[in-house]
N, C-alpha and C. Protein backbone atom coordinates (compact mmCIF):
# COMPACT_ATOMS: atom_id res chain seq x y z
N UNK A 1 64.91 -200.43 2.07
CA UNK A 1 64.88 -201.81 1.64
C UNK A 1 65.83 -202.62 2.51
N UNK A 2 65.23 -203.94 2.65
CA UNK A 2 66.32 -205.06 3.53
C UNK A 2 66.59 -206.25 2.63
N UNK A 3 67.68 -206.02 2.58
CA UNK A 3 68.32 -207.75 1.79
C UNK A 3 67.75 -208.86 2.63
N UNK A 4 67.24 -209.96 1.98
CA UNK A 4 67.21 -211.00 2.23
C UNK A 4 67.66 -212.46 1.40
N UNK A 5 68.00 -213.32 2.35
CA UNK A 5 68.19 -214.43 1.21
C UNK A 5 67.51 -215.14 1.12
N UNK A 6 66.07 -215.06 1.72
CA UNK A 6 65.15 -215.97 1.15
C UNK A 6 64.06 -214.87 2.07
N UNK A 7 62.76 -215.09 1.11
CA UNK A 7 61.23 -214.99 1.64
C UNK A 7 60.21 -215.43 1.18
N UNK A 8 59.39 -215.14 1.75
CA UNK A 8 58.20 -216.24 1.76
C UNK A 8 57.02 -215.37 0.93
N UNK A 9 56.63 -216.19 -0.52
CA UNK A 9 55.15 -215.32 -0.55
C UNK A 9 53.91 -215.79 -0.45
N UNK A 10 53.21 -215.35 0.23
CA UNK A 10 52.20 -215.75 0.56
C UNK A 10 50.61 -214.87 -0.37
N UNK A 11 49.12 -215.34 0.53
CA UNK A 11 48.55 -214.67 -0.42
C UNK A 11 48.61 -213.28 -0.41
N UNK A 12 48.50 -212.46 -1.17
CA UNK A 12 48.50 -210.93 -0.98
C UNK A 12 49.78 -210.59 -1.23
N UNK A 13 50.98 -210.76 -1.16
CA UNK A 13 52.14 -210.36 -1.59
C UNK A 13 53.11 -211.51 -0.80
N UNK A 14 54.56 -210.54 0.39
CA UNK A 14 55.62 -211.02 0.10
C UNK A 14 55.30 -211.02 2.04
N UNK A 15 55.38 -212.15 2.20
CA UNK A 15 55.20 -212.16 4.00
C UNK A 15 55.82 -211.02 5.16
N UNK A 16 55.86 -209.99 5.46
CA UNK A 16 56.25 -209.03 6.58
C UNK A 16 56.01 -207.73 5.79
N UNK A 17 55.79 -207.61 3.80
CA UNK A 17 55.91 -206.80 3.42
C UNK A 17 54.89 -205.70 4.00
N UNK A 18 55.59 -204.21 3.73
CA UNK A 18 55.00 -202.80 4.12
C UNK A 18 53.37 -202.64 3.38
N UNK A 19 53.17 -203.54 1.84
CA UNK A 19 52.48 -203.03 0.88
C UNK A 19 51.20 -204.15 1.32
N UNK A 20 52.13 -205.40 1.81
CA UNK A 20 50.99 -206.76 2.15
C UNK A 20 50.36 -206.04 3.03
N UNK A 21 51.17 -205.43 4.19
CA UNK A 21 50.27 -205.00 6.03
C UNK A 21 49.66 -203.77 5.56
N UNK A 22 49.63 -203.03 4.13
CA UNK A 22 48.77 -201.72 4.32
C UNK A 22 49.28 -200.68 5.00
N UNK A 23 50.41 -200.76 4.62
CA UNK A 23 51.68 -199.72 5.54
C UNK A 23 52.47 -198.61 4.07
N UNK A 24 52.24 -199.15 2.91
CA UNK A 24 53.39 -198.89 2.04
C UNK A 24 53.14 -197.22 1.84
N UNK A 25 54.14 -196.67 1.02
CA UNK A 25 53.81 -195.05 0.68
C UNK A 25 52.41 -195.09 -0.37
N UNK A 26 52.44 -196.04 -1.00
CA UNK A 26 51.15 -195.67 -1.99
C UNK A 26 50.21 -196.65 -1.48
N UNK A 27 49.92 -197.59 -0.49
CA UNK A 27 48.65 -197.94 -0.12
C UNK A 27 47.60 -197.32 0.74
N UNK A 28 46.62 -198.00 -0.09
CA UNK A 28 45.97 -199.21 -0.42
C UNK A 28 45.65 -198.31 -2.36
N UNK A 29 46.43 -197.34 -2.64
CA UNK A 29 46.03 -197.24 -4.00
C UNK A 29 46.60 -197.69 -5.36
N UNK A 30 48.12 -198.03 -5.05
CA UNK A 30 48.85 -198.62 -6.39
C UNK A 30 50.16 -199.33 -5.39
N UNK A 31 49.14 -200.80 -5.59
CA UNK A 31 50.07 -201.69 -5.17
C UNK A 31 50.15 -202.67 -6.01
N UNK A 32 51.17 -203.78 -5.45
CA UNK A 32 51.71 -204.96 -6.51
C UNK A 32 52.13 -205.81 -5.81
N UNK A 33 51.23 -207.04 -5.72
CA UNK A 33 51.63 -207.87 -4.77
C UNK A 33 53.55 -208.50 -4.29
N UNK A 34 53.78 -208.31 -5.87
CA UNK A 34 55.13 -208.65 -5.98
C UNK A 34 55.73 -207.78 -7.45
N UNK A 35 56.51 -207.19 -6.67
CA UNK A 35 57.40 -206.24 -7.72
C UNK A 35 58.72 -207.28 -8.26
N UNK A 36 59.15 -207.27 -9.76
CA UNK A 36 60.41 -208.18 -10.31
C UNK A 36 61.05 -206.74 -11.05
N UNK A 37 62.24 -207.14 -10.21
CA UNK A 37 63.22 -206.18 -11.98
C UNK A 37 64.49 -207.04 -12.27
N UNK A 38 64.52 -206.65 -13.61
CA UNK A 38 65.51 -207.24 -14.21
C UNK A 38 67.42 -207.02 -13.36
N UNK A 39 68.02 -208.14 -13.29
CA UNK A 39 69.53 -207.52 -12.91
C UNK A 39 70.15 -207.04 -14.07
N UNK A 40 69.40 -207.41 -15.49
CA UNK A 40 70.36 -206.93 -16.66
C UNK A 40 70.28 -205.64 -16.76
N UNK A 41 68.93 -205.00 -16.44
CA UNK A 41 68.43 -203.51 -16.10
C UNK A 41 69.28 -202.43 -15.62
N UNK A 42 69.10 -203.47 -14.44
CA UNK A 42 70.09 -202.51 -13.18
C UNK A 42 71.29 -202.29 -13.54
N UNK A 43 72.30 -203.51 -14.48
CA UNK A 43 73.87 -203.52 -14.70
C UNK A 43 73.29 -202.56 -16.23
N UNK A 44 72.62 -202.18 -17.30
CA UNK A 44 72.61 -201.48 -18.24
C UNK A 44 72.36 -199.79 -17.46
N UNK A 45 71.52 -199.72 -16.57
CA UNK A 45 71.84 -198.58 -15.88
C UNK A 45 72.77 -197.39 -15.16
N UNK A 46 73.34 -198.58 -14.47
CA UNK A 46 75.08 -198.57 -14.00
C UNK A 46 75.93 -197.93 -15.15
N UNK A 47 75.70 -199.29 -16.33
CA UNK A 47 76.90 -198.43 -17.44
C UNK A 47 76.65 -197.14 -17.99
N UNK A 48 75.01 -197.15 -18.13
CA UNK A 48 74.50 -195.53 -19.03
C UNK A 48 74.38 -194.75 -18.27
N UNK A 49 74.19 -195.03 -16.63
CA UNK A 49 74.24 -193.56 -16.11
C UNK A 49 75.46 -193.64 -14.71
N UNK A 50 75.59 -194.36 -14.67
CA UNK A 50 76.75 -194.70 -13.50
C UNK A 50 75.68 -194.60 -12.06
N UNK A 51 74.50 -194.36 -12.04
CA UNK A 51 73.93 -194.68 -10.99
C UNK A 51 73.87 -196.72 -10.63
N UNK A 52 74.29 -196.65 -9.40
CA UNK A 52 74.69 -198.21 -9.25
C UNK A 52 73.13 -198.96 -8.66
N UNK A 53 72.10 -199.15 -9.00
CA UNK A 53 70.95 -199.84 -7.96
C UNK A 53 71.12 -201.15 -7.33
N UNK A 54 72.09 -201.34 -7.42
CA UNK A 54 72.03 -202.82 -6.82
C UNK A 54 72.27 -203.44 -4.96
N UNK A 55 71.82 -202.17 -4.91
CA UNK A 55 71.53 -201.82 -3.56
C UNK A 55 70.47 -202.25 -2.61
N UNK A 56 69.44 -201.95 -3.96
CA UNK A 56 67.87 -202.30 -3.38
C UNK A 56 67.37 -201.06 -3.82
N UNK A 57 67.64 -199.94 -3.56
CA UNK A 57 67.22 -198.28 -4.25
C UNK A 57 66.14 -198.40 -5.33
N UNK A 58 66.26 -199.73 -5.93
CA UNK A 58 65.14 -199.12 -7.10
C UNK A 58 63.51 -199.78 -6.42
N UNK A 59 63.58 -200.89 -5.39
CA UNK A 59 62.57 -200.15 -4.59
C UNK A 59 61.78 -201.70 -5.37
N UNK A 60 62.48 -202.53 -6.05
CA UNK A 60 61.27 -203.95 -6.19
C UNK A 60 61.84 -204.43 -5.11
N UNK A 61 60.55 -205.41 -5.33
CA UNK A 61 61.00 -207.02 -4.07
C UNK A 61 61.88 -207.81 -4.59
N UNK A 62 62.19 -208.54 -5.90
CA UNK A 62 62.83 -209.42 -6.05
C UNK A 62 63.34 -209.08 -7.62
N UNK A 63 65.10 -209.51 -7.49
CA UNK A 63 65.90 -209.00 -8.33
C UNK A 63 65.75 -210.53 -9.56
N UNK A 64 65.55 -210.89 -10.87
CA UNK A 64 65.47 -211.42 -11.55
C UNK A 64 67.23 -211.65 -12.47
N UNK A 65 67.50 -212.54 -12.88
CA UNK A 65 68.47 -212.56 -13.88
C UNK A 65 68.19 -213.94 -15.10
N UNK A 66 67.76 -213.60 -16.38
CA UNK A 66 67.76 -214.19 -17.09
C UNK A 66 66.76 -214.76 -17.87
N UNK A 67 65.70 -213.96 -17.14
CA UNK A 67 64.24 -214.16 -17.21
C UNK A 67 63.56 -212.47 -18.14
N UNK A 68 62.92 -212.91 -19.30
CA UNK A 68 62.54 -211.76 -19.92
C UNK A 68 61.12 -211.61 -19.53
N UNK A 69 61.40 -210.19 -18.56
CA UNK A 69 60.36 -209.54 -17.83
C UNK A 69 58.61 -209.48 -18.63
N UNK A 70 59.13 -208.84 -19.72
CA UNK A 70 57.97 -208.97 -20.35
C UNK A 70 57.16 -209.96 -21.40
N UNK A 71 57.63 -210.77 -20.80
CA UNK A 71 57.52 -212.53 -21.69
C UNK A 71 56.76 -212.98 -20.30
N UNK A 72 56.83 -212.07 -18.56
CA UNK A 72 55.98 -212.66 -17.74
C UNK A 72 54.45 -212.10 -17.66
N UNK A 73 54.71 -211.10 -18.57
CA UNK A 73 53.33 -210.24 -18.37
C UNK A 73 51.79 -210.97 -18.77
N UNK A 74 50.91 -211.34 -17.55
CA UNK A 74 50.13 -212.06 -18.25
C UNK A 74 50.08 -213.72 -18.11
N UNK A 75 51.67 -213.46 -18.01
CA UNK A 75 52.15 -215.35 -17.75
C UNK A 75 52.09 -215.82 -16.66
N UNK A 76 52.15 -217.13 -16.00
CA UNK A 76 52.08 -217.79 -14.90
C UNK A 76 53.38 -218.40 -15.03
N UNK A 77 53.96 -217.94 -13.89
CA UNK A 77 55.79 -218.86 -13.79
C UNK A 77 56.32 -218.99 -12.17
N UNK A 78 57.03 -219.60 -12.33
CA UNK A 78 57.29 -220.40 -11.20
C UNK A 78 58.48 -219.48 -10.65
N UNK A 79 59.14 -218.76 -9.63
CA UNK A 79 59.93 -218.79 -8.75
C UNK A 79 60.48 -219.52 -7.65
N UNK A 80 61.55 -220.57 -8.23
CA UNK A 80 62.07 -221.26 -6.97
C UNK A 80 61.65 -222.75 -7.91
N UNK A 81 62.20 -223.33 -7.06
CA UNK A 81 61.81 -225.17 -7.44
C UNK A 81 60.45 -225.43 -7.15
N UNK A 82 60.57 -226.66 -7.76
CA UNK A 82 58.49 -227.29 -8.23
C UNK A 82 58.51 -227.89 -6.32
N UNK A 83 59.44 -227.75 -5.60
CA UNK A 83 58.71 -228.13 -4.24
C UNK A 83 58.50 -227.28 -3.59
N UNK A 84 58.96 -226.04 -3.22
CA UNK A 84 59.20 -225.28 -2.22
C UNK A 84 59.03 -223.76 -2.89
N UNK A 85 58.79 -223.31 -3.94
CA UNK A 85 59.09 -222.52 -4.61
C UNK A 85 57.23 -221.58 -4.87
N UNK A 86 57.52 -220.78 -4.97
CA UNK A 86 56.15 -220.09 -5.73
C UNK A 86 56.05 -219.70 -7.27
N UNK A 87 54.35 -219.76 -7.17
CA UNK A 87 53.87 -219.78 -8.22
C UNK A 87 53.38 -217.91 -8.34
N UNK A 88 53.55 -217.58 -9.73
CA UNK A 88 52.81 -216.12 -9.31
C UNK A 88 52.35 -215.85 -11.11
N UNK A 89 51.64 -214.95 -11.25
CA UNK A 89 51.24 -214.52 -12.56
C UNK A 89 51.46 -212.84 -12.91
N UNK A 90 52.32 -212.67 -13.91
CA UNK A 90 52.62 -211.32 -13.74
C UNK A 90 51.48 -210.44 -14.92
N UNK A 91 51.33 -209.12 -13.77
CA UNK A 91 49.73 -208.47 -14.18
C UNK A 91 49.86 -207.15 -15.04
N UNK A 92 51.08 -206.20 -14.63
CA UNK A 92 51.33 -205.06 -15.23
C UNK A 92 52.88 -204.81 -15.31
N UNK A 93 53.20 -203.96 -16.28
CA UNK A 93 54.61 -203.28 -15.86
C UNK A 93 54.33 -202.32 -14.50
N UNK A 94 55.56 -202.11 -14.12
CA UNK A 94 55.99 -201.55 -12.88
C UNK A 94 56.61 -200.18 -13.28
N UNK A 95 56.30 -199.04 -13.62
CA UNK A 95 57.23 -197.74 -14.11
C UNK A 95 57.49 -197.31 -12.61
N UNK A 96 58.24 -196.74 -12.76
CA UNK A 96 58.99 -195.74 -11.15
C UNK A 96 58.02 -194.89 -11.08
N UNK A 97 58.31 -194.17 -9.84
CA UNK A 97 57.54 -192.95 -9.71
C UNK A 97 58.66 -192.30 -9.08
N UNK A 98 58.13 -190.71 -8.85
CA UNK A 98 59.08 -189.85 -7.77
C UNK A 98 59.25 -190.08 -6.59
N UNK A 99 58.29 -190.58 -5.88
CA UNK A 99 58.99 -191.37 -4.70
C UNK A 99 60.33 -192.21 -4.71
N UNK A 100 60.47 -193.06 -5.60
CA UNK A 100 61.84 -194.03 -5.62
C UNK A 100 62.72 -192.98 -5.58
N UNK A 101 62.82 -192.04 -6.60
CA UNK A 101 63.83 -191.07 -6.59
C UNK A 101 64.08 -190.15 -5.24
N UNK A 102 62.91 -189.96 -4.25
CA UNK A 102 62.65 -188.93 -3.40
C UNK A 102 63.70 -190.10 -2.21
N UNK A 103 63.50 -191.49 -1.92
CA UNK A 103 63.87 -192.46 -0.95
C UNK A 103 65.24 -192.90 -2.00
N UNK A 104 65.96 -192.96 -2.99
CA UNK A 104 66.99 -192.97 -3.28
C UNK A 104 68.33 -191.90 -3.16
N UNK A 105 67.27 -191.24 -2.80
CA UNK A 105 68.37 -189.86 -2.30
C UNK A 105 69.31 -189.58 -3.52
N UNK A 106 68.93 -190.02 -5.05
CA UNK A 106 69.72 -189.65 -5.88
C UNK A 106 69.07 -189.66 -6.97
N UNK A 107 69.48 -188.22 -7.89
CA UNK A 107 68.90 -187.36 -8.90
C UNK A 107 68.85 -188.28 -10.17
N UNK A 108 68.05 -188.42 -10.72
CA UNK A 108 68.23 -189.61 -12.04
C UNK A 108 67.95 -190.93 -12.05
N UNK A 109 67.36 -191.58 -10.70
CA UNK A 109 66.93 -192.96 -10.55
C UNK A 109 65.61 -192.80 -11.51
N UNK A 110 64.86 -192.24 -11.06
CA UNK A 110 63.37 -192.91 -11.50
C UNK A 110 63.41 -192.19 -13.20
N UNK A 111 64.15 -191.21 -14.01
CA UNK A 111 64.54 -191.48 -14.85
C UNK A 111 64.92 -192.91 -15.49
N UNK A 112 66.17 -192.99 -14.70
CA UNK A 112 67.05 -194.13 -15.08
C UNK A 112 66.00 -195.70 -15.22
N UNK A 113 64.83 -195.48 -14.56
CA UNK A 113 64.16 -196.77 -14.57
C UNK A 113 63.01 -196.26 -15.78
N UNK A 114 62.81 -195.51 -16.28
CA UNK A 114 61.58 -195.56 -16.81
C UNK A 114 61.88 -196.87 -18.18
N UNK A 115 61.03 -196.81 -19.07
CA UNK A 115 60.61 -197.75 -20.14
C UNK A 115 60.83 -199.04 -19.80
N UNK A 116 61.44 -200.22 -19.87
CA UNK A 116 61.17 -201.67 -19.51
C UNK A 116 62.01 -201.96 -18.55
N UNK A 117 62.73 -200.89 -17.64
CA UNK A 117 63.50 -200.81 -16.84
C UNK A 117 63.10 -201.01 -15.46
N UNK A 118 61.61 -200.70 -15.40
CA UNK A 118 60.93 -200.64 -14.22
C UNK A 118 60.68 -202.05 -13.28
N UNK A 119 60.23 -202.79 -14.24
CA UNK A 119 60.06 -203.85 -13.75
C UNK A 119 58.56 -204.24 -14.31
N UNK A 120 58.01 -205.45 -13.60
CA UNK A 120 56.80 -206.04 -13.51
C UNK A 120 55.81 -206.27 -11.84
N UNK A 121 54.67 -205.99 -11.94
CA UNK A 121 53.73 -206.57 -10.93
C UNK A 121 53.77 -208.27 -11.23
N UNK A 122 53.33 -208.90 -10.30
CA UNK A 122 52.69 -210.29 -10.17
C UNK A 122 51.99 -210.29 -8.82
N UNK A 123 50.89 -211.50 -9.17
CA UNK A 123 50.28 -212.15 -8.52
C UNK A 123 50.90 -213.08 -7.79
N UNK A 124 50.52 -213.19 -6.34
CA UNK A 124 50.83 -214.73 -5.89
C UNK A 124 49.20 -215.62 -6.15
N UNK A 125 49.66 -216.42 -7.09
CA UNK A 125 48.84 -217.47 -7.20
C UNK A 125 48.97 -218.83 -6.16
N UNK A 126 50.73 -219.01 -5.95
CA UNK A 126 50.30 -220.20 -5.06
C UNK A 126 51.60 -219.95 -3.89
N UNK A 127 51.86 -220.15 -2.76
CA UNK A 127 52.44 -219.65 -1.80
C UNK A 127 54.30 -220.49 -1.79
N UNK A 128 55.13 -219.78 -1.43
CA UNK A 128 56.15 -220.74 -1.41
C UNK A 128 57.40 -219.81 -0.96
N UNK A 129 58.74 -220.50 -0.63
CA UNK A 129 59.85 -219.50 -0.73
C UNK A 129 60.92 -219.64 -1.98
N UNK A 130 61.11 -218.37 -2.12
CA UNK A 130 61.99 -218.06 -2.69
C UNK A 130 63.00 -217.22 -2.82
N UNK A 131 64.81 -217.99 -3.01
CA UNK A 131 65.60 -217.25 -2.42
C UNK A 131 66.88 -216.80 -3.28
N UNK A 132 67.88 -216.20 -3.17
CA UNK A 132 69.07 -215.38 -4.09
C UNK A 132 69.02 -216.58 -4.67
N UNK A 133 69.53 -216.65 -5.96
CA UNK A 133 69.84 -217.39 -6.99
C UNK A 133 68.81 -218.27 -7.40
N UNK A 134 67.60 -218.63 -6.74
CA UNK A 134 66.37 -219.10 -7.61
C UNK A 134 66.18 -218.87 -8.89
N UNK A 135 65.56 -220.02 -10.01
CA UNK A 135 65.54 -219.68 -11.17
C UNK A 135 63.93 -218.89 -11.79
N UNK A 136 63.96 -218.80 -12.81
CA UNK A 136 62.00 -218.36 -12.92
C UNK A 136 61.80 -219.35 -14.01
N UNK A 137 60.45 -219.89 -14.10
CA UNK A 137 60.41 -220.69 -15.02
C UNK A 137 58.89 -220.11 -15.32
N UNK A 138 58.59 -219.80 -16.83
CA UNK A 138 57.13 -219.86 -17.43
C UNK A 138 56.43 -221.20 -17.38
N UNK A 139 55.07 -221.33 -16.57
CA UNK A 139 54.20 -222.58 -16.57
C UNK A 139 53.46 -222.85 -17.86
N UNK A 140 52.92 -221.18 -17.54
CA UNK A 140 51.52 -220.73 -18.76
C UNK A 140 51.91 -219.40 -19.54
N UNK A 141 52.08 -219.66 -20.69
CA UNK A 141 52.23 -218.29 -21.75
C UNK A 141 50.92 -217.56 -21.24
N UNK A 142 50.98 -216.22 -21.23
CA UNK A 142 49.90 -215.17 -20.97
C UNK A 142 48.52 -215.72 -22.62
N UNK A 143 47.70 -215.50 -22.17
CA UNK A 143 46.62 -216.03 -23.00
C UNK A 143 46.20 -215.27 -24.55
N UNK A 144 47.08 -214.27 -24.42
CA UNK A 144 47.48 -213.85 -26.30
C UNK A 144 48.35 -214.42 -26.72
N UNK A 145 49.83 -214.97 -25.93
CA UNK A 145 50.98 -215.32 -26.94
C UNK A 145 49.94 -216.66 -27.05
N UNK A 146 49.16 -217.55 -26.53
CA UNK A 146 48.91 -219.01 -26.58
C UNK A 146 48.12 -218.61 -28.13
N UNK A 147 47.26 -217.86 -27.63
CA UNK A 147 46.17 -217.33 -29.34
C UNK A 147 46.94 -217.24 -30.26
N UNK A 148 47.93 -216.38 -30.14
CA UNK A 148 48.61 -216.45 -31.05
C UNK A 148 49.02 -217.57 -32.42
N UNK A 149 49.47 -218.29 -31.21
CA UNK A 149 50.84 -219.43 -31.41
C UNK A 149 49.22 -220.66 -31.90
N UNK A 150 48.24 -220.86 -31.40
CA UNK A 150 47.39 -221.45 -32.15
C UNK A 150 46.71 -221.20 -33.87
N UNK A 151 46.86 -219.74 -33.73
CA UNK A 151 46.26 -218.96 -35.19
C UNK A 151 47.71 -219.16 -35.92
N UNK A 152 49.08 -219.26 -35.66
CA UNK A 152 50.14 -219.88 -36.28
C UNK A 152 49.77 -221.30 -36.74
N UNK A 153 49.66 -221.94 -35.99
CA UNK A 153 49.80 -223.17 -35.91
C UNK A 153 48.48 -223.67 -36.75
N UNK A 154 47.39 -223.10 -37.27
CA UNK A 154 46.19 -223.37 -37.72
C UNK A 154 46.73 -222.75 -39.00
N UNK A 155 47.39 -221.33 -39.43
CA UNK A 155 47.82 -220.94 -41.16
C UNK A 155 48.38 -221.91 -41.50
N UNK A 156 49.38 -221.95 -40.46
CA UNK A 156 50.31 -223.50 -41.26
C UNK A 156 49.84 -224.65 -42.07
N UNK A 157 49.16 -225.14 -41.21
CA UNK A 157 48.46 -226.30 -41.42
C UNK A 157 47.31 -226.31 -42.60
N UNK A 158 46.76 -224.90 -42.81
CA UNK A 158 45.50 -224.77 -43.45
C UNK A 158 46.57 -224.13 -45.19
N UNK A 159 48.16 -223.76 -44.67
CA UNK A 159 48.69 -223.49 -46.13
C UNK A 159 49.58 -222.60 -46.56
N UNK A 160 48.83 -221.30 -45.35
CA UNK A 160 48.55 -220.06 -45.44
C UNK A 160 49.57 -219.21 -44.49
């Protein structure tokens, strides 16, 4: 992995990425245009196992803080500002595999990531950059919480 402080996503993923050019260890069979993990993840990891990822080791594209991962699943949200910033829609969780652990060179990573630890896939829906300290913002609730929150909003009203 290479730190950056800003990149660009474009359609298909993250501009120079290994997984965009059809280069990655698991393409063309389990890819993700754009991998997110949580930084609260990574620092709850650290404390429960003293493995440190904040390296890059756990192997997403872009490190998140403050944004609940699985509140994007499904959802359409913004990375970066409404000018310059991208749009993306997140499609699946992200679980580790043995590879991360095999390229971390250390025993207990892809453990250490399993259950909501892993991260999320997204879509690039609309192209833009985005860089360290960018915020995430939800556009569109994923299309069950909206059902939801309408079949709320209809008991209410009807009593019930």
């Amino acid at each position: 992995m290479v730190d950056h402080d800003s990149v660009r996503l474009v359609d298909g993923g993250i501009e120079g990425d290994r997984y965009r050019d059809g280069t990655g260890y698991y393409s063309p069979y389990d890819v993700c245009e754009v991998t997110l993990v949580d930084a609260a993840a990574l620092d709850t990891i650290r404390e429960e196992t003293g493995i440190d990822l904040t390296d890059g080791r756990h192997r997403r594209n872009v490190v998140v803080r403050g944004a609940d991962l699985d509140e994007l699943l499904g959802a359409t949200f913004r990375l970066g500002d409404a000018e310059t910033g991208a749009v993306l829609r997140g499609t699946r969780p992200r679980p580790p595999c043995t590879h991360v652990e095999q390229v971390a060179g250390e025993d207990g990573v892809a453990r250490a990531l399993k259950g909501r630890r892993g991260g999320v896939c997204a879509d690039v829906v609309d192209p833009g950059r985005v860089a360290v300290g960018d915020g995430v913002a939800v556009l569109e609730d994923d299309p069950r919480s909206e059902g939801r929150k309408i079949v709320d909003r209809l008991r209410e009203s009807l009593g019930g």
